[in-house]
Protein backbone atom coordinates (compact mmCIF):
# COMPACT_ATOMS: atom_id res chain seq x y z
CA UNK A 1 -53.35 82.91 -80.68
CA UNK A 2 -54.01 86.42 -82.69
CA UNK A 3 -51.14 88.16 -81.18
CA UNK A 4 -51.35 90.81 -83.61
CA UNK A 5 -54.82 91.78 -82.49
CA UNK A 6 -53.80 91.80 -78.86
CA UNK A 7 -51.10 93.81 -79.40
CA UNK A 8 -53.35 96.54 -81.45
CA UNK A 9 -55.82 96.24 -78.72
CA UNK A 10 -52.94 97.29 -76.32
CA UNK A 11 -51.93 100.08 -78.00
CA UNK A 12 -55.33 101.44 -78.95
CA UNK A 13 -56.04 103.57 -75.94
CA UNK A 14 -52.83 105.69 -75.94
CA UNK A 15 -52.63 106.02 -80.30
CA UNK A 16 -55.33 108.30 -82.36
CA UNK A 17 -57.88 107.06 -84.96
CA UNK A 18 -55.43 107.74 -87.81
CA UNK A 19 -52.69 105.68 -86.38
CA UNK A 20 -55.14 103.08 -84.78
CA UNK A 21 -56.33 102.79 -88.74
CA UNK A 22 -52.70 102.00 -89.65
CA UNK A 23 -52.19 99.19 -87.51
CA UNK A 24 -55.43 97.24 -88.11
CA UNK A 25 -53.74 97.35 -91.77
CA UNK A 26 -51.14 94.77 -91.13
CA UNK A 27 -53.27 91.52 -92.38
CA UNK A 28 -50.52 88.81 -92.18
CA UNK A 29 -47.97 88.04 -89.34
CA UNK A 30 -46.44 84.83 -88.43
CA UNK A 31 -44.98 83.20 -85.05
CA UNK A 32 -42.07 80.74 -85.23
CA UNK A 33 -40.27 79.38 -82.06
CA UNK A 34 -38.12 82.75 -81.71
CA UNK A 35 -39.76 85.05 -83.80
CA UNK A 36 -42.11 87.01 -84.68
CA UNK A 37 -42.69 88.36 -88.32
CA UNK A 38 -44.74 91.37 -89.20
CA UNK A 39 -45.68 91.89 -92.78
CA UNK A 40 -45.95 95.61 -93.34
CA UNK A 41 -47.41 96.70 -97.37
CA UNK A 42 -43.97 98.46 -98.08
CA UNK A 43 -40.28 99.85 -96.90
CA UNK A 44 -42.17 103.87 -95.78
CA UNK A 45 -44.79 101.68 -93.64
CA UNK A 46 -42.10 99.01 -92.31
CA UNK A 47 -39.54 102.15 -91.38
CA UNK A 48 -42.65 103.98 -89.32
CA UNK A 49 -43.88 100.68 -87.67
CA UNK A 50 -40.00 100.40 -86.32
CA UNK A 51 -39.46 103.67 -85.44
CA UNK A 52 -42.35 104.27 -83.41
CA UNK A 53 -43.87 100.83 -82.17
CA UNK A 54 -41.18 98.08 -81.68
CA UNK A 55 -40.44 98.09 -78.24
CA UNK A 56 -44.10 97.65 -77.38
CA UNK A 57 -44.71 95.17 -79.70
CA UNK A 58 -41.58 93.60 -78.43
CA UNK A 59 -42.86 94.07 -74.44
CA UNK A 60 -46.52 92.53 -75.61
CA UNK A 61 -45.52 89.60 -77.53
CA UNK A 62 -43.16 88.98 -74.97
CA UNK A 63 -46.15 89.05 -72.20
CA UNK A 64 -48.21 86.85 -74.38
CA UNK A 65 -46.29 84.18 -75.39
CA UNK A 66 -43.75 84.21 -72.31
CA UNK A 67 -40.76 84.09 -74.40
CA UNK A 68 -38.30 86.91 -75.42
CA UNK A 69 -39.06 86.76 -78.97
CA UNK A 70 -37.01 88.44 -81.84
CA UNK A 71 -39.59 91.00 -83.60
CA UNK A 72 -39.19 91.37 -87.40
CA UNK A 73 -40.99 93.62 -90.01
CA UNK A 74 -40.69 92.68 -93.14
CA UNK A 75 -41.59 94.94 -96.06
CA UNK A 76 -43.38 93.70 -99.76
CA UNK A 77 -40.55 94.32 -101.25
CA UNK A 78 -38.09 92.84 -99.26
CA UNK A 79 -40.45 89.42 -99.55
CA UNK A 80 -40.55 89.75 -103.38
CA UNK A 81 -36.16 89.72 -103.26
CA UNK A 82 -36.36 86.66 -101.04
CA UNK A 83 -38.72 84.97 -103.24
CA UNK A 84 -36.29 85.91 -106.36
CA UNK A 85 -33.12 84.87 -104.48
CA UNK A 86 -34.75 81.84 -103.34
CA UNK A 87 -35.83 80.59 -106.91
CA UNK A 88 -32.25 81.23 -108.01
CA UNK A 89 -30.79 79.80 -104.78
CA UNK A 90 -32.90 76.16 -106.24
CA UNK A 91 -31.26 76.69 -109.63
CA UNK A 92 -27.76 76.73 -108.53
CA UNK A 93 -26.88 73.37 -108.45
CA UNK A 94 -24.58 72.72 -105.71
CA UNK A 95 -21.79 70.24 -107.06
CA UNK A 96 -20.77 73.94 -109.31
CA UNK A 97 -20.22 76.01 -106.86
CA UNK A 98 -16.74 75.69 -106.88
CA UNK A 99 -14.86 75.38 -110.17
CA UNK A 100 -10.99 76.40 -110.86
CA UNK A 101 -11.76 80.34 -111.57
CA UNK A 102 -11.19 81.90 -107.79
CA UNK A 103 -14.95 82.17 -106.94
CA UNK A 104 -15.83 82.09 -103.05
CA UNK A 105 -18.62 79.88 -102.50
CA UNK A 106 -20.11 81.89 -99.78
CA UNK A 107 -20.66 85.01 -102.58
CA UNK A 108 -23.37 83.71 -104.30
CA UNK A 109 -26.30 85.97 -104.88
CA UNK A 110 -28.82 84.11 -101.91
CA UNK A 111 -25.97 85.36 -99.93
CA UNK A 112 -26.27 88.89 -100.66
CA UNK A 113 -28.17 91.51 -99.00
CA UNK A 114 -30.38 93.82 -101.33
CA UNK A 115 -31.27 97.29 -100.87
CA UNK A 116 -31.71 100.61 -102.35
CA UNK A 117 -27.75 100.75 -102.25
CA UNK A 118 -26.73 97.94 -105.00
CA UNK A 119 -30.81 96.77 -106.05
CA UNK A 120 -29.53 98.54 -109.55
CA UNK A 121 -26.17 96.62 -109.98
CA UNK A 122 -27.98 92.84 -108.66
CA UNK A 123 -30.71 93.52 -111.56
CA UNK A 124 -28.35 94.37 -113.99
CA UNK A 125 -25.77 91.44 -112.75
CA UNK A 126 -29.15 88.89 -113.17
CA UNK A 127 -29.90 90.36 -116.90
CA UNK A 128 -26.02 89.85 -117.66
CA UNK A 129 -25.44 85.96 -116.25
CA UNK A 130 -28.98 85.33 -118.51
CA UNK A 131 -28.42 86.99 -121.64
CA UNK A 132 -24.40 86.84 -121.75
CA UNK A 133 -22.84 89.28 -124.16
CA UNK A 134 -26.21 90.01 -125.51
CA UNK A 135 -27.07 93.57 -123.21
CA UNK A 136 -25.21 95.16 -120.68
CA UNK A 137 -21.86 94.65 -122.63
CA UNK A 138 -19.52 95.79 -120.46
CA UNK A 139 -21.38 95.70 -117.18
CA UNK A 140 -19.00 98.31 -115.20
CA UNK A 141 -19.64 98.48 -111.58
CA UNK A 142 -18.20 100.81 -109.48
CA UNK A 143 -18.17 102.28 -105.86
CA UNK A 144 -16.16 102.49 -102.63
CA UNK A 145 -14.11 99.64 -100.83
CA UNK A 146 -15.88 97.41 -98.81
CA UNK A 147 -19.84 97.58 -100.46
CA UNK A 148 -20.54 94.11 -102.09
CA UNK A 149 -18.55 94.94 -105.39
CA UNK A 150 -16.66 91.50 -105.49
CA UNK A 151 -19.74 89.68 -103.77
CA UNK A 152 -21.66 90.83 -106.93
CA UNK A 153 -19.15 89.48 -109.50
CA UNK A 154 -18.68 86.35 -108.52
CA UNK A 155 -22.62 85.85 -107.78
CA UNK A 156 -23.00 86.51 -111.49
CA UNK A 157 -20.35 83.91 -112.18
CA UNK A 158 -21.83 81.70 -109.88
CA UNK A 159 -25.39 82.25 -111.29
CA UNK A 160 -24.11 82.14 -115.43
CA UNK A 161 -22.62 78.36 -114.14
CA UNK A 162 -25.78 77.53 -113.21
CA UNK A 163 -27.24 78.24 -116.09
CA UNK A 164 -24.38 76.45 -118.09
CA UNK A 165 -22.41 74.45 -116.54
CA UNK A 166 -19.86 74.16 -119.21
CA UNK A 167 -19.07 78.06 -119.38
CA UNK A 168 -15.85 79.10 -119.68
CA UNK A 169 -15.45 81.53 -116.99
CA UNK A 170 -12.38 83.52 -115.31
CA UNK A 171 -12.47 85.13 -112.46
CA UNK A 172 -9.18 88.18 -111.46
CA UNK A 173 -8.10 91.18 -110.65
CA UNK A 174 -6.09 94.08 -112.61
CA UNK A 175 -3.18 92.94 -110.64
CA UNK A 176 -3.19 89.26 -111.05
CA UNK A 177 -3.91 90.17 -114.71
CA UNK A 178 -0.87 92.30 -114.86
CA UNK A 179 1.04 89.61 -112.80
CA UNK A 180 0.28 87.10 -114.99
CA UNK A 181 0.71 89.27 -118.28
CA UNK A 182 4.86 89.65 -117.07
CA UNK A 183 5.10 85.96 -116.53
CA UNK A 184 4.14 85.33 -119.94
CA UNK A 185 6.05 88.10 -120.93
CA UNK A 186 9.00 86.63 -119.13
CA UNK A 187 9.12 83.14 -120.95
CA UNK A 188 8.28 85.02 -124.49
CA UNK A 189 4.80 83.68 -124.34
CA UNK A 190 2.50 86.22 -124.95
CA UNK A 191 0.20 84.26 -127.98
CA UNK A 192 -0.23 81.66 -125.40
CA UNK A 193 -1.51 84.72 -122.92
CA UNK A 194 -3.67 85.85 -125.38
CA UNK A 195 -4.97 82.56 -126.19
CA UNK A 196 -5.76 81.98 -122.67
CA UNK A 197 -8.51 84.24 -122.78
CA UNK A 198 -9.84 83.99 -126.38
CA UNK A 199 -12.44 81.43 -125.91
CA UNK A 200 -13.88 82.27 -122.60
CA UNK A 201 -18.11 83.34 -122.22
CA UNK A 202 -17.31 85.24 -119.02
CA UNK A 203 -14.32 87.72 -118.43
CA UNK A 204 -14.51 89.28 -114.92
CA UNK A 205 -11.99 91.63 -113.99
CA UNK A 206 -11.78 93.12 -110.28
CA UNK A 207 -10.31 96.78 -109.35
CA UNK A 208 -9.75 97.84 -112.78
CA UNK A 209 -8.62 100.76 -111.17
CA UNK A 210 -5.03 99.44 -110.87
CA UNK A 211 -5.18 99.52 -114.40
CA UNK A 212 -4.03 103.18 -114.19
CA UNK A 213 -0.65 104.42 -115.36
CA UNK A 214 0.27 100.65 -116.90
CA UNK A 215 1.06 101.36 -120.05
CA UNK A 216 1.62 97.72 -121.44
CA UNK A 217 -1.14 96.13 -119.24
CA UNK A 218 -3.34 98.13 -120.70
CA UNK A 219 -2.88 97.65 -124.42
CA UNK A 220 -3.02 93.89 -123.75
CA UNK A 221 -6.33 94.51 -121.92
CA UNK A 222 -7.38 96.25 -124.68
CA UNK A 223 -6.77 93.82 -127.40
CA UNK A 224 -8.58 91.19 -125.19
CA UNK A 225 -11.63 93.26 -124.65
CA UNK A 226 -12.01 93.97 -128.70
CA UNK A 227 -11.31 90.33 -129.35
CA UNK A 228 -14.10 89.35 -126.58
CA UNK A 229 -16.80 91.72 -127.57
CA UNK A 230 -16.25 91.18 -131.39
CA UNK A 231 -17.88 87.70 -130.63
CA UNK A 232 -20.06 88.69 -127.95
CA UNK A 233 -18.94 87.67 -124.81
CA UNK A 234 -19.56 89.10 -121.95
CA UNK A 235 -17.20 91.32 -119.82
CA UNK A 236 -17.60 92.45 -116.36
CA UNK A 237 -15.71 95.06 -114.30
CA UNK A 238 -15.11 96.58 -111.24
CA UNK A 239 -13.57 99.67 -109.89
CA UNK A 240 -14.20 102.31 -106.66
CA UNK A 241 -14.63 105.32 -109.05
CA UNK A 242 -16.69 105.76 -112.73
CA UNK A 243 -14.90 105.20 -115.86
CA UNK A 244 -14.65 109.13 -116.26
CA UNK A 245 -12.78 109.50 -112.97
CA UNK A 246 -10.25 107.02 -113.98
CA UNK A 247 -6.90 109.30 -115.11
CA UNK A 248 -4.11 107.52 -116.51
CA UNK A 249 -5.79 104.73 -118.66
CA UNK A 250 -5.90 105.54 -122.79
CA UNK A 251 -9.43 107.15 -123.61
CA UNK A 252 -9.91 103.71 -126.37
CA UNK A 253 -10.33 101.84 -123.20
CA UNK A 254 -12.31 104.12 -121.24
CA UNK A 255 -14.39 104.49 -124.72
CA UNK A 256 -14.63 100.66 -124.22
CA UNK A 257 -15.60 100.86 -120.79
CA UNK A 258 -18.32 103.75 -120.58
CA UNK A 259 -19.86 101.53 -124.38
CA UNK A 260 -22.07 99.14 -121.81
CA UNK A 261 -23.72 100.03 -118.50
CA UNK A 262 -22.39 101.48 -115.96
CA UNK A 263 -24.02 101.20 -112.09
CA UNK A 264 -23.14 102.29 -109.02
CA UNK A 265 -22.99 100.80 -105.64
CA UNK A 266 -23.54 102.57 -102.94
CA UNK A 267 -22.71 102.46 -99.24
CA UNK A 268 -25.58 100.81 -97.63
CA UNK A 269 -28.84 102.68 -95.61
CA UNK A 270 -29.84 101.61 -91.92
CA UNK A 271 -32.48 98.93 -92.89
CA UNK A 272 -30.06 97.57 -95.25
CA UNK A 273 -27.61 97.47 -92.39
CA UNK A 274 -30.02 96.28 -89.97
CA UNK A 275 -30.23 93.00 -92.90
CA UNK A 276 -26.98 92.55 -93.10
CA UNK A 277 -26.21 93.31 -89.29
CA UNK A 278 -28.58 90.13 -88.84
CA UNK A 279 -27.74 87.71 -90.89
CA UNK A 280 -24.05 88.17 -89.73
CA UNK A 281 -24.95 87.94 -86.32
CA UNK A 282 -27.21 84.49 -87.07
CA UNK A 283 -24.40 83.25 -89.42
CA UNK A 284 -21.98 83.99 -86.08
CA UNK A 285 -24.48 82.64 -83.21
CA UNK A 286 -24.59 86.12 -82.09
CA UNK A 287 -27.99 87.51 -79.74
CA UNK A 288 -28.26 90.62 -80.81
CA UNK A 289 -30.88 93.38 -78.55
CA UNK A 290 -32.57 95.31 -81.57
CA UNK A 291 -31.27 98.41 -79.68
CA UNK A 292 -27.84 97.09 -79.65
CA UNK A 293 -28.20 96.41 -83.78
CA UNK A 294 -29.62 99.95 -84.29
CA UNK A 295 -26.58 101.01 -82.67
CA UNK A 296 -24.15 99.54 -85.35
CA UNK A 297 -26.30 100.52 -87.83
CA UNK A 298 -26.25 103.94 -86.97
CA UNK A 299 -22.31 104.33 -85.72
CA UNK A 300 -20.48 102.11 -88.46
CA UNK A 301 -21.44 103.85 -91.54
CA UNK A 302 -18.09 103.44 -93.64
CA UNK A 303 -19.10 99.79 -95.57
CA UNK A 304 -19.66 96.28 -95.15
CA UNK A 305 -16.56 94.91 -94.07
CA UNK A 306 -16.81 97.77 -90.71
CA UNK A 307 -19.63 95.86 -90.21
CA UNK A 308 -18.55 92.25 -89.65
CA UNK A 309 -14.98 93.48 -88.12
CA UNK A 310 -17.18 95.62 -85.76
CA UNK A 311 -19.69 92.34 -84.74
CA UNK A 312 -16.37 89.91 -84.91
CA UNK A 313 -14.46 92.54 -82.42
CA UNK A 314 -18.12 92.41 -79.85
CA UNK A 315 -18.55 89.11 -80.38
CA UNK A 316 -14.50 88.35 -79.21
CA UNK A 317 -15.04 90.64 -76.41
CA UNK A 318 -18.33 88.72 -75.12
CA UNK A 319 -16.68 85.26 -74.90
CA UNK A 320 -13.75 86.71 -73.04
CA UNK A 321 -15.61 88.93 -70.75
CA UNK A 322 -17.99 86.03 -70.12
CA UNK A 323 -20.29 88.79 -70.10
CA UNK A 324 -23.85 88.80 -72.60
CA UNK A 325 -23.88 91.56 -74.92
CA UNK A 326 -25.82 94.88 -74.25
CA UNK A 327 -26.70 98.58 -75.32
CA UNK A 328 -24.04 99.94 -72.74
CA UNK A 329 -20.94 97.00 -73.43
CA UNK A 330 -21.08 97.97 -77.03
CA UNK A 331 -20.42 101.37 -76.95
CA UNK A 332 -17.21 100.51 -74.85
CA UNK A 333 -16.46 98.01 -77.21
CA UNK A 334 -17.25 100.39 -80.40
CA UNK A 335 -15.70 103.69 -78.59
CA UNK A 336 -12.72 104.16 -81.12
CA UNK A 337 -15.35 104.10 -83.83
CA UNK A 338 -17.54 106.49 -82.07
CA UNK A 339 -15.24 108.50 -81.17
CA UNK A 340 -13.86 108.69 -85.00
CA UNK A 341 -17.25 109.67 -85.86
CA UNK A 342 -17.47 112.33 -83.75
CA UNK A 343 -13.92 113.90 -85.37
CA UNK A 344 -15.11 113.52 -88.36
CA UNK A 345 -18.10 115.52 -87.48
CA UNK A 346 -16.11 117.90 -86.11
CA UNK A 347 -14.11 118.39 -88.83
């Protein structure tokens, strides 16, 4: 069954030649069980074809095939990532997931959601776990609370293991370092601290942020970081603002930091929320309407972790209400949000 062509030939009469011309130029689709995949040339043509068509391809597929089928445009790009995530997805062998350095197994990089928010930081995260201390040296990432920042790090860890599964890896953040420093400290250890991290290929420090106004922490850090770099391994860190922006941390280090690359991530755009908004909902058994997703997307625009708190919270409230999700439950469910929105607006 050419479903595409049905559905073109049902919106033909009420569309003009130009647009008519723009939907004979989808050439691939594909129908699964549940869904239906539309394979639009790239992200401008993708964003149009949702905007203006999706309920009616939604209405005709439905009509055709009898089912209630999930409609999803997919752009060129988007199937490029996939492919890339997928061939590194086969690389990572499973069995090394998990090794004693803190990494989450679920943060690997075919976990993560790619878009025009943090497409910069993944690239330069992939160059980094393949060419170790070689470009990118310090990779400094940086942007607000709740955006992928951690996902990314340990990814790269994840991915570098994969690639050799005998590197020497650690995984913290500025506190635990700082923590841990005082414990040494405490039993008059501090050669064995420094030791600790001489012969490591990977040095991955979260939130350097809380570096700030630690005087002692910091010239440890410091000595660390020279005695990595001078033998090219690789450091990786993380913080919510740019090295420049971070006051109370001695200009050597910031030298140090600002020496490699530095890449921002940024909150995430609506098809980028749309991705993640659906892969939470699968990975959660959640039936999301499209209109009900486009909702989220659009009223939860703070991060990533708003996200899944706001799906968790409308997911809790289905299974207690015994009642299936819709358009008009979620804004009840999502009204504080809204309603923050609005006063933010405001103000």
């Amino acid at each position: 069954m050419d479903i595409w062509s049905s559905i073109v030939s049902y919106i033909e009469p009420k569309v003009d030649k130009n647009t008519l011309k723009l939907l004979k130029g989808i050439k691939e689709t594909k129908l699964s069980e549940n869904k239906f995949q539309i394979y639009a040339p790239d992200i401008v043509y993708k964003d149009w074809l949702e905007s203006n068509f999706l309920k009616v391809i939604q209405k005709v597929a439905k009509n055709l095939t009898g089912k209630d089928l999930a409609v999803e445009v997919i752009s060129q790009e988007e199937v490029d990532l996939r492919n890339e995530k997928s061939q590194i997805e086969k690389e990572l062998p499973q069995d090394k997931l998990i090794r004693n350095i803190n990494l989450n197994p679920k943060y690997t990089f075919s976990n993560l959601i790619i878009g025009n928010c943090n497409k910069i930081a993944y690239k330069a995260a992939i160059a980094v776990a393949e060419n170790p201390g070689k470009i990118y040296n310090p990779l400094f990432i940086y942007g607000g609370i709740g955006l992928g920042k951690t996902h990314i790090l340990h990814a790269t860890a994840h991915y570098m293991l994969s690639k050799n599964p005998r590197a020497n890896i650690i995984y913290t953040t500025a506190d635990a370092f700082m923590s841990e420093l005082i414990a040494y400290m405490q039993k008059g250890s501090i050669l064995d601290f420094r030791r600790r991290y001489k012969n490591i290929d990977l040095l991955l420090i979260d939130d350097v942020q809380f570096l700030v106004g630690k005087e002692r922490t910091q010239v440890e850090f410091y000595y660390i970081f020279n005695a990595l770099h001078l033998i090219g391994k690789q450091v990786i860190l993380s913080s919510d603002t740019p090295p420049s922006k971070l006051k109370g941390i001695q200009e050597r280090l910031l030298s140090r930091f600002s020496s490699g690359l530095i890449v921002e991530v940024k909150p995430p755009d609506i098809d980028t929320k749309l991705s993640i908004i659906r892969k939470k909902a699968s990975e959660m058994k959640m039936n999301l309407p499209h209109d009900v997703m486009l909702f989220i997307a659009k009223t939860v625009n703070t991060n990533i972790r708003e996200l899944e708190g706001s799906l968790m919270k409308l997911k809790a409230y289905s299974e207690i209400m015994e009642r299936q999700i819709t358009l008009e439950m979620t804004r009840e469910v999502l009204k504080d949000i809204c309603e923050i929105k609005k006063l933010n607006h405001y103000q």
